[in-house]
N, C-alpha and C. Protein backbone atom coordinates (compact mmCIF):
# COMPACT_ATOMS: atom_id res chain seq x y z
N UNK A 1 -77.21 -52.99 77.23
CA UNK A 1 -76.90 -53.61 78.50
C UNK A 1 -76.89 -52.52 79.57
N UNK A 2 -77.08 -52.92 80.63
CA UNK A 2 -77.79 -52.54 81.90
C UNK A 2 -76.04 -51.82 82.25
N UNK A 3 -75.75 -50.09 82.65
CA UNK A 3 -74.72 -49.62 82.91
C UNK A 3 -74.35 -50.65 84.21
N UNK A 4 -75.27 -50.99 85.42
CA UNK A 4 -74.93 -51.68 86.64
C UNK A 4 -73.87 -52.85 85.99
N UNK A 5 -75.00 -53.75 85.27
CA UNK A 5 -74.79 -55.13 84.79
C UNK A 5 -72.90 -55.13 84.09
N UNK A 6 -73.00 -53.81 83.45
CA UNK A 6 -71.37 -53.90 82.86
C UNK A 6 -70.33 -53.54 84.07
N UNK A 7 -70.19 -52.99 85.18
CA UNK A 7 -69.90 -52.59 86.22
C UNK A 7 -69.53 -53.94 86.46
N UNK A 8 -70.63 -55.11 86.49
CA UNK A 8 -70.45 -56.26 87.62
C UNK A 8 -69.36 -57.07 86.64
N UNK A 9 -70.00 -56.88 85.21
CA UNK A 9 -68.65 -58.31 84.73
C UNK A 9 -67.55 -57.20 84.60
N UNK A 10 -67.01 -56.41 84.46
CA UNK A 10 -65.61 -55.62 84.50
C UNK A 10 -65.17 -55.99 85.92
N UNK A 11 -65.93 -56.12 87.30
CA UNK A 11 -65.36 -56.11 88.20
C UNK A 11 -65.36 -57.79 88.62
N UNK A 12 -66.13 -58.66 87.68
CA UNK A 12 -65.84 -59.88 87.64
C UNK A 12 -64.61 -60.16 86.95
N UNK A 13 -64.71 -59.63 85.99
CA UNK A 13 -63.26 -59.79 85.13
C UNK A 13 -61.80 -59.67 85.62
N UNK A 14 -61.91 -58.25 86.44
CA UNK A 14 -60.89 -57.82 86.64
C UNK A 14 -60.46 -58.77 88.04
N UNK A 15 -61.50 -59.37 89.20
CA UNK A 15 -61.17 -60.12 90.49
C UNK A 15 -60.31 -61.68 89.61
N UNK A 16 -60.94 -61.76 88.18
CA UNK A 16 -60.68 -63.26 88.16
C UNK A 16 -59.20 -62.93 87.41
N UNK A 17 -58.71 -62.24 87.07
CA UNK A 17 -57.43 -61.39 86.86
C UNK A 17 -56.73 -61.58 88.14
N UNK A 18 -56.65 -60.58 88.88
CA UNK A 18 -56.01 -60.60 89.93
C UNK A 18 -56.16 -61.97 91.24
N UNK A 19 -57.31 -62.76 90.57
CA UNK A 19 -57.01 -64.30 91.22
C UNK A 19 -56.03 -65.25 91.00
N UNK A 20 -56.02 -64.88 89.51
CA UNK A 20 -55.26 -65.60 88.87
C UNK A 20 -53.51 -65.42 88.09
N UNK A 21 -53.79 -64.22 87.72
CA UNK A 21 -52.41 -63.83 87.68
C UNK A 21 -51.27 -63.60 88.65
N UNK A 22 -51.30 -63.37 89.32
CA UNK A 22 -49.68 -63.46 90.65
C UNK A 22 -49.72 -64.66 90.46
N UNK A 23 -50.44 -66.15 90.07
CA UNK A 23 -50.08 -67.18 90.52
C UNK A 23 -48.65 -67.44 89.61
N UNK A 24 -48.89 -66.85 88.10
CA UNK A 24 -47.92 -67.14 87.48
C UNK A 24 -46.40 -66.57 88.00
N UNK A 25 -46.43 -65.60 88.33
CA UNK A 25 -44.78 -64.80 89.01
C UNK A 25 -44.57 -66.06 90.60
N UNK A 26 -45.55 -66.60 90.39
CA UNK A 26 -44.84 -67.95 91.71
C UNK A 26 -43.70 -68.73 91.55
N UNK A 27 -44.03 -69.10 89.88
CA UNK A 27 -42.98 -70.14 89.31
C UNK A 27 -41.91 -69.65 89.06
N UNK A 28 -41.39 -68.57 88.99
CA UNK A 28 -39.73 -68.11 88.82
C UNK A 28 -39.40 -68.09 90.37
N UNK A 29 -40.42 -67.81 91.59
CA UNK A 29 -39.69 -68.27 92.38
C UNK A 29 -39.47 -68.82 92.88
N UNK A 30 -40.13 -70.21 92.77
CA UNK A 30 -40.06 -71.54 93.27
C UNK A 30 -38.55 -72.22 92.54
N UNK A 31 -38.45 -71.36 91.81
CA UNK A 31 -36.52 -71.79 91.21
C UNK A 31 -35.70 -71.06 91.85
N UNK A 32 -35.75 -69.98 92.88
CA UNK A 32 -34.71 -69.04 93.37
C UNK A 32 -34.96 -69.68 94.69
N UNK A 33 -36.02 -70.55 95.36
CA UNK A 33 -36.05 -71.09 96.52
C UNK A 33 -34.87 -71.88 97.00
N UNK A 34 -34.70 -73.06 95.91
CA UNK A 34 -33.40 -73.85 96.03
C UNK A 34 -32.21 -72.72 96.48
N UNK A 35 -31.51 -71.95 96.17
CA UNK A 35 -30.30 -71.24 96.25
C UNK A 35 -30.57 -69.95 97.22
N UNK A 36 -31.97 -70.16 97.94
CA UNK A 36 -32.01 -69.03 98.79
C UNK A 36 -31.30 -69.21 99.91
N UNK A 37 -30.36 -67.99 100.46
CA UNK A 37 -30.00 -67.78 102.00
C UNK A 37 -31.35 -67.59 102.64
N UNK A 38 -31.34 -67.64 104.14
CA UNK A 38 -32.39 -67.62 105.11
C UNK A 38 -33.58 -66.36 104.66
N UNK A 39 -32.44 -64.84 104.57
CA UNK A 39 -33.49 -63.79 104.65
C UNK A 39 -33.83 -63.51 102.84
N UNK A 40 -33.69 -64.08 102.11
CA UNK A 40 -34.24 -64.12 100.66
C UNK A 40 -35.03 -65.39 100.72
N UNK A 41 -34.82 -66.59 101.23
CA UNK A 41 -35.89 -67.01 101.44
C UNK A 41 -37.32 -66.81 101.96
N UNK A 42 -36.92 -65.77 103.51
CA UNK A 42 -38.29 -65.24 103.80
C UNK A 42 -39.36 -64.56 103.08
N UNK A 43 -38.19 -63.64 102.37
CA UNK A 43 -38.98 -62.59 101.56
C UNK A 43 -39.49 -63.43 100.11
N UNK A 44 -39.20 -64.59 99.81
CA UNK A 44 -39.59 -65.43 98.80
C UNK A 44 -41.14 -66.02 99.47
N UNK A 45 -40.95 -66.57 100.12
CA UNK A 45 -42.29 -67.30 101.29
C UNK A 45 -43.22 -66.36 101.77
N UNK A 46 -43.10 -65.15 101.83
CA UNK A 46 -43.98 -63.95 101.61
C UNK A 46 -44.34 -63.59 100.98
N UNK A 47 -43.69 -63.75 99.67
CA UNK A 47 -44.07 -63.46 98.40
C UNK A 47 -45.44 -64.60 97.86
N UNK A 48 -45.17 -65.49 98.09
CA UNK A 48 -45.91 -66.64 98.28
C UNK A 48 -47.20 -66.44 99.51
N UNK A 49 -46.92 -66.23 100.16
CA UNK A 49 -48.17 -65.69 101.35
C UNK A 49 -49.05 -64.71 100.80
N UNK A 50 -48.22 -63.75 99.94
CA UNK A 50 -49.02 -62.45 99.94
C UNK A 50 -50.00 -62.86 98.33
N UNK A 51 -49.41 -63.35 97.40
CA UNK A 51 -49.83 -63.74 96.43
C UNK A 51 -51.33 -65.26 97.26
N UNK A 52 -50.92 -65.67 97.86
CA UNK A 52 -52.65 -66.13 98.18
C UNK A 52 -53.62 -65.90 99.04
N UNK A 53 -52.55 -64.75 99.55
CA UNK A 53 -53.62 -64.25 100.09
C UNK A 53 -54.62 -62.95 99.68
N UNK A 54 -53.77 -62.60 98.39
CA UNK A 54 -54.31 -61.86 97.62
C UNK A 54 -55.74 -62.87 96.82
N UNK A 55 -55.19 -63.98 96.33
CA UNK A 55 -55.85 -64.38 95.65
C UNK A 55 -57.43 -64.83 96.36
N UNK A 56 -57.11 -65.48 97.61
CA UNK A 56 -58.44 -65.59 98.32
C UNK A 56 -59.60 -64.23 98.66
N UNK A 57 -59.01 -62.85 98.95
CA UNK A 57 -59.52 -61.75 98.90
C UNK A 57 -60.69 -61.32 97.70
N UNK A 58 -59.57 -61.41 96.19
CA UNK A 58 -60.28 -61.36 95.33
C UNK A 58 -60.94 -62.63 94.46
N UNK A 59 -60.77 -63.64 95.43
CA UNK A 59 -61.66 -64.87 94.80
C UNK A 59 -63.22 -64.48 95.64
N UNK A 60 -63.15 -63.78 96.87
CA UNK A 60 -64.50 -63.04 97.32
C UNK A 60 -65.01 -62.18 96.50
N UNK A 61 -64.54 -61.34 95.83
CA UNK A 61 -65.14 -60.24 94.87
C UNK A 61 -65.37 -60.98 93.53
N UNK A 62 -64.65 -61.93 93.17
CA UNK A 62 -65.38 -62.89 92.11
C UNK A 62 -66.48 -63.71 92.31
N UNK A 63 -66.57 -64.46 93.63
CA UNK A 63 -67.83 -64.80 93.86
C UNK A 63 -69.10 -63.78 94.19
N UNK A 64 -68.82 -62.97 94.91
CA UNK A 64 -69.47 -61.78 95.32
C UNK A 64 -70.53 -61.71 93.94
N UNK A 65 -69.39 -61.04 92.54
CA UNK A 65 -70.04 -60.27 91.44
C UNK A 65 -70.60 -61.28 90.91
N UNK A 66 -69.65 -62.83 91.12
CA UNK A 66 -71.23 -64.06 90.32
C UNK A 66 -72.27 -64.13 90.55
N UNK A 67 -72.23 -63.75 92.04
CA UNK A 67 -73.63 -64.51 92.17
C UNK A 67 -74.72 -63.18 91.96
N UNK A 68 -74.34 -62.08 91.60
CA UNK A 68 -74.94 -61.31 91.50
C UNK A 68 -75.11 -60.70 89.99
N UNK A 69 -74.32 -61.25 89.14
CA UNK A 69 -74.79 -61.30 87.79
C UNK A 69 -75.10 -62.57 87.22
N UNK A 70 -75.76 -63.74 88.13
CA UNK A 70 -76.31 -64.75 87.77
C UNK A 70 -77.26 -64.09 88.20
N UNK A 71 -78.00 -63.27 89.32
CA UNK A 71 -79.02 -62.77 89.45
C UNK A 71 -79.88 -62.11 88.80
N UNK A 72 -78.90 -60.52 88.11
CA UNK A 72 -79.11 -60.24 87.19
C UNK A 72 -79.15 -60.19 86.22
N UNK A 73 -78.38 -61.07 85.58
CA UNK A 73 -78.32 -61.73 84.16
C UNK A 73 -79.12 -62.40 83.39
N UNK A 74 -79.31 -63.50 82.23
CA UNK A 74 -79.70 -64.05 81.44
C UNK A 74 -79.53 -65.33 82.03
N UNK A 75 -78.69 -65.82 82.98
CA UNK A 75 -78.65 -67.00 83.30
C UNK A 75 -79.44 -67.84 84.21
N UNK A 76 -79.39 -69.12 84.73
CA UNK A 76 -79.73 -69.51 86.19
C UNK A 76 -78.88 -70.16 86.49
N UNK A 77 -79.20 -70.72 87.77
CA UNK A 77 -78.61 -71.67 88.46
C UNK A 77 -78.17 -73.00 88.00
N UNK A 78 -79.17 -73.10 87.01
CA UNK A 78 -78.76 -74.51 86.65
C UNK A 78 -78.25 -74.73 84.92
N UNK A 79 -77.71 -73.36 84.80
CA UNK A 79 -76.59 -73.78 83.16
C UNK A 79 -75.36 -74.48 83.85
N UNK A 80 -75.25 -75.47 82.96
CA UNK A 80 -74.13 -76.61 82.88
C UNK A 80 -72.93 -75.25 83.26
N UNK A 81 -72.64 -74.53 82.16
CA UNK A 81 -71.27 -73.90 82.72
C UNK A 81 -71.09 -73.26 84.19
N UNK A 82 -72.10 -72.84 84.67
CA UNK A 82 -72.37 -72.13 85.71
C UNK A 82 -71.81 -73.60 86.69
N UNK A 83 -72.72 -74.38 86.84
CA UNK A 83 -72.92 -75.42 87.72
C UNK A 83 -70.99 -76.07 87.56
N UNK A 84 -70.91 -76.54 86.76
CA UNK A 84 -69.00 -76.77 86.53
C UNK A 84 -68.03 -76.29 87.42
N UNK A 85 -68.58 -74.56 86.62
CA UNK A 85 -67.65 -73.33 87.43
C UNK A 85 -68.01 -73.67 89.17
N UNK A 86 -68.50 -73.61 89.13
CA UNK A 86 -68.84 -73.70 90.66
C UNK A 86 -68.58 -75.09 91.43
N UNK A 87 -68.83 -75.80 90.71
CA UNK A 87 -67.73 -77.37 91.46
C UNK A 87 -66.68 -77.32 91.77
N UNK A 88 -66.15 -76.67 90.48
CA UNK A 88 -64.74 -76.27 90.21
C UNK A 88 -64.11 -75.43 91.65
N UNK A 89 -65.05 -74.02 91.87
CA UNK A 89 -64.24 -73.49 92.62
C UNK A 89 -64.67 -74.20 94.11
N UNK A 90 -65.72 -74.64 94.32
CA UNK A 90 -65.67 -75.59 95.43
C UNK A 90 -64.09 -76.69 95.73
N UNK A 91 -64.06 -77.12 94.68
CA UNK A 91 -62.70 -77.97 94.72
C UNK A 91 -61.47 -77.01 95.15
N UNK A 92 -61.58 -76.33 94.31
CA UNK A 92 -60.26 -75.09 94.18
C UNK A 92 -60.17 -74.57 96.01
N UNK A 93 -61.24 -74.46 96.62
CA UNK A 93 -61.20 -73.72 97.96
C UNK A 93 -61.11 -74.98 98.79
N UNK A 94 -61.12 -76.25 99.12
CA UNK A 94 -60.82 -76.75 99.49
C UNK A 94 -58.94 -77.36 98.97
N UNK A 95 -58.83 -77.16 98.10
CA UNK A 95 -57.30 -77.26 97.87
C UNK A 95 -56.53 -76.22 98.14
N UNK A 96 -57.27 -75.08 98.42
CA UNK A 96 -56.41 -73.72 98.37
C UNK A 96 -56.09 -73.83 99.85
N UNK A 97 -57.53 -74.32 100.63
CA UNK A 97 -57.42 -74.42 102.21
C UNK A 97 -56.27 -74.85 102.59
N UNK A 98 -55.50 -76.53 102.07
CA UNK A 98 -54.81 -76.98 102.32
C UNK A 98 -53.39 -77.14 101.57
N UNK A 99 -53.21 -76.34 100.39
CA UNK A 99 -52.12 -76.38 99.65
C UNK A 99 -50.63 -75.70 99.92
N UNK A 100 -51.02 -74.17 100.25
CA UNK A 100 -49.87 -73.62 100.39
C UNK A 100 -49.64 -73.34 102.05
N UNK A 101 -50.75 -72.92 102.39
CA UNK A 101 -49.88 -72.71 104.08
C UNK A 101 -49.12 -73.67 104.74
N UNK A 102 -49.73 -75.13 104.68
CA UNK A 102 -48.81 -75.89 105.85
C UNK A 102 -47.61 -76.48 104.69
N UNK A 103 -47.27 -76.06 103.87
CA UNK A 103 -45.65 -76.06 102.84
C UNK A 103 -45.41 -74.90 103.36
N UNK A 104 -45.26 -73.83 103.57
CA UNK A 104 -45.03 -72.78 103.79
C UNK A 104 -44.32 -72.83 105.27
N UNK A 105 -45.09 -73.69 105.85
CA UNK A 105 -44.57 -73.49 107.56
C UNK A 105 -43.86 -74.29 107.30
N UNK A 106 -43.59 -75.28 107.17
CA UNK A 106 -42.64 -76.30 106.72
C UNK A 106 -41.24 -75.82 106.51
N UNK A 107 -40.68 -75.02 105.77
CA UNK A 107 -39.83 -73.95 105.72
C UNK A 107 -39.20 -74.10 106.91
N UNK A 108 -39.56 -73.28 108.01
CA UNK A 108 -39.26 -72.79 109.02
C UNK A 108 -38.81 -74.25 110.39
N UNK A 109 -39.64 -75.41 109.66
CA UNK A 109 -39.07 -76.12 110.82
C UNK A 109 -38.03 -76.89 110.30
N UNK A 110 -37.38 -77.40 111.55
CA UNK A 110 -36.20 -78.16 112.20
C UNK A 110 -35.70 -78.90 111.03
N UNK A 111 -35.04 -79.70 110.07
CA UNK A 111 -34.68 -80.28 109.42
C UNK A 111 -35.45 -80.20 108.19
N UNK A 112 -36.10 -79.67 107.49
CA UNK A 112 -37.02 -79.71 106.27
C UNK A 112 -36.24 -80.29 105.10
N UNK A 113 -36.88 -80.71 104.21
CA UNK A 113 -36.10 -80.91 103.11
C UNK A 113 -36.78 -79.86 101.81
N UNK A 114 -35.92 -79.04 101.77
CA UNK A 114 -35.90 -78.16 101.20
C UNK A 114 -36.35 -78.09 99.72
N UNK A 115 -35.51 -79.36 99.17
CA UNK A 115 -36.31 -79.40 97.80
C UNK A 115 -37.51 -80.24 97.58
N UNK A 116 -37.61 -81.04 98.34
CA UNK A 116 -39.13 -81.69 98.41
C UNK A 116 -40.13 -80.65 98.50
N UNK A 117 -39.64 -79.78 99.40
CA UNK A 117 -40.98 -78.65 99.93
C UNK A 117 -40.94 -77.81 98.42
N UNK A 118 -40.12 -77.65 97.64
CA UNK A 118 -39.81 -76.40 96.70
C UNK A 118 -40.62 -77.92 95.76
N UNK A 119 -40.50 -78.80 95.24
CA UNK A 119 -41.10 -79.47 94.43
C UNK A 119 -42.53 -79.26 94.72
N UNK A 120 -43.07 -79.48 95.67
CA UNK A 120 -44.53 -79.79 96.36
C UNK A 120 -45.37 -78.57 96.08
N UNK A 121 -44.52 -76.97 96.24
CA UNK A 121 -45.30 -75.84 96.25
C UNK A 121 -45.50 -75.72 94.59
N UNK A 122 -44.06 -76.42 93.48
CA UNK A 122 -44.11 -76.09 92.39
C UNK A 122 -45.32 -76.81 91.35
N UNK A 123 -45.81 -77.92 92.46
CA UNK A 123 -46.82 -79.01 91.50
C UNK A 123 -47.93 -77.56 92.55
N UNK A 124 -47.90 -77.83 93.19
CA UNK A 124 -49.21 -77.11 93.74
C UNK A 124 -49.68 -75.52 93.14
N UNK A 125 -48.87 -75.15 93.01
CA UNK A 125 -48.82 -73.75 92.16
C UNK A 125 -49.68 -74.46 90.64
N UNK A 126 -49.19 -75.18 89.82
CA UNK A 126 -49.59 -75.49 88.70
C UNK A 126 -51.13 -76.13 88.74
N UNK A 127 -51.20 -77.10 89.61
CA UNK A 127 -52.51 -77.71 90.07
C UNK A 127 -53.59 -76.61 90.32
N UNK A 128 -52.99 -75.63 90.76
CA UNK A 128 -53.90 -74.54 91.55
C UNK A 128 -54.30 -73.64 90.03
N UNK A 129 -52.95 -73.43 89.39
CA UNK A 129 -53.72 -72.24 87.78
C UNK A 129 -54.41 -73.34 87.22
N UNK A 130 -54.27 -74.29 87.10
CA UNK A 130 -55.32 -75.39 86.46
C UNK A 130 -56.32 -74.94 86.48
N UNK A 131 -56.64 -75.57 87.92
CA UNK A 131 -58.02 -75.78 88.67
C UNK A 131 -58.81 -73.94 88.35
N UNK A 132 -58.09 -72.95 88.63
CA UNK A 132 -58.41 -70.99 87.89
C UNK A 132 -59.03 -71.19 86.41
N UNK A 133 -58.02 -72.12 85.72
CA UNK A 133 -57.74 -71.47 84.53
C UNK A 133 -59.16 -72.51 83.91
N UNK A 134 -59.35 -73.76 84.11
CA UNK A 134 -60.49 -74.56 84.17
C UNK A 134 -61.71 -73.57 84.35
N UNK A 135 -61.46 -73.14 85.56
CA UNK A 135 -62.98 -71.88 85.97
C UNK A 135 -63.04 -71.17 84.36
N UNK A 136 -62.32 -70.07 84.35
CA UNK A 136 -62.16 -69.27 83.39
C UNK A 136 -62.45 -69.77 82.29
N UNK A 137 -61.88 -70.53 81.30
CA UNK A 137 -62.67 -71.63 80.31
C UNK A 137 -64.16 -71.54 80.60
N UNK A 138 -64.78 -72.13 81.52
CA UNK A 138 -66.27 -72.36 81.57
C UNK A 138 -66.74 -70.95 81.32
N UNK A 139 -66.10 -69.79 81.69
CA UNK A 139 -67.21 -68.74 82.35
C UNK A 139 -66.57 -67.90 80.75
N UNK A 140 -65.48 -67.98 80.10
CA UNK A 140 -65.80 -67.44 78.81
C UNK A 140 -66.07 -68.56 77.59
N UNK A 141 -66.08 -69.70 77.47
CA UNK A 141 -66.50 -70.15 76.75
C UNK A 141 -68.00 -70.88 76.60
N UNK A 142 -68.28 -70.63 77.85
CA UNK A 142 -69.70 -70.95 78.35
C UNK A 142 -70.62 -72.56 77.39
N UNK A 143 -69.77 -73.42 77.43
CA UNK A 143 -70.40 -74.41 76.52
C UNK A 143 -71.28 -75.33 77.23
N UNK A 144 -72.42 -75.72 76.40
CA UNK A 144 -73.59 -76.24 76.93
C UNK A 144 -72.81 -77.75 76.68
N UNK A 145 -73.18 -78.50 78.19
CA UNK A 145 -73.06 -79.80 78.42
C UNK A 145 -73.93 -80.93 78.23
N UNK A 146 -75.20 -80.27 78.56
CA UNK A 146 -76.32 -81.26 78.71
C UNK A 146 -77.70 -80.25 78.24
């Protein structure tokens, strides 16, 4: 194998890592949300900010290295797993668009209900490693559909 070609899936590997892992350290704090004072809350909701916004960064360097070891690779455009993965994260970026930021601001305004919002981020957190962990499945188990 091509030294480039191993370069691209290590640095595929490692983006879909760091896409996906902080999501899990979300869920211990979506339980310290309930009992947060104001300024441990912030720093909780940042924690939360910074974790997707990490994740959108390196969901660029995962797409980045796909489409460039679908290029160079053995594959095309049109293997079933490929085509999946890629619905998939189509879905995933339109849920990501709208999942955590406007819960997030929510927080901050006038009367919120606090545990509704802490329920909403805790389904959305899970919905969201799904929708990752779904990708990941396709792209190492690579099973032919059709």
């Amino acid at each position: 194998m091509h030294f480039f070609y191993k370069i691209l899936i290590f640095t595929h590997v490692l983006s879909a890592i760091i896409s996906i892992g902080p999501f899990f350290s979300l869920l211990p704090i979506t339980k310290k949300l309930s009992h947060a004072k104001e300024v441990e809350l912030n720093v909780h909701l940042d924690t939360f900010r910074f974790v997707v916004r990490l994740a959108k960064h390196a969901g660029h360097v995962l797409v980045g290295s796909g489409i460039l070891l679908v290029i160079f690779g053995p594959w095309t455009w049109r293997t079933p797993w490929i085509i999946m993965t890629i619905f998939i994260m189509f879905c995933s970026l339109f849920f990501l668009a709208r999942a955590f930021s406007p819960t997030l601001r929510r927080f901050h305004e006038e009367g919120h209900r606090r545990q509704e919002l802490i329920a909403k981020l805790k389904r959305t957190v899970w919905i969201y490693i799904i929708l990752l962990m779904s990708m990941l499945w396709f792209m190492v188990v690579k099973p032919t559909l059709w």
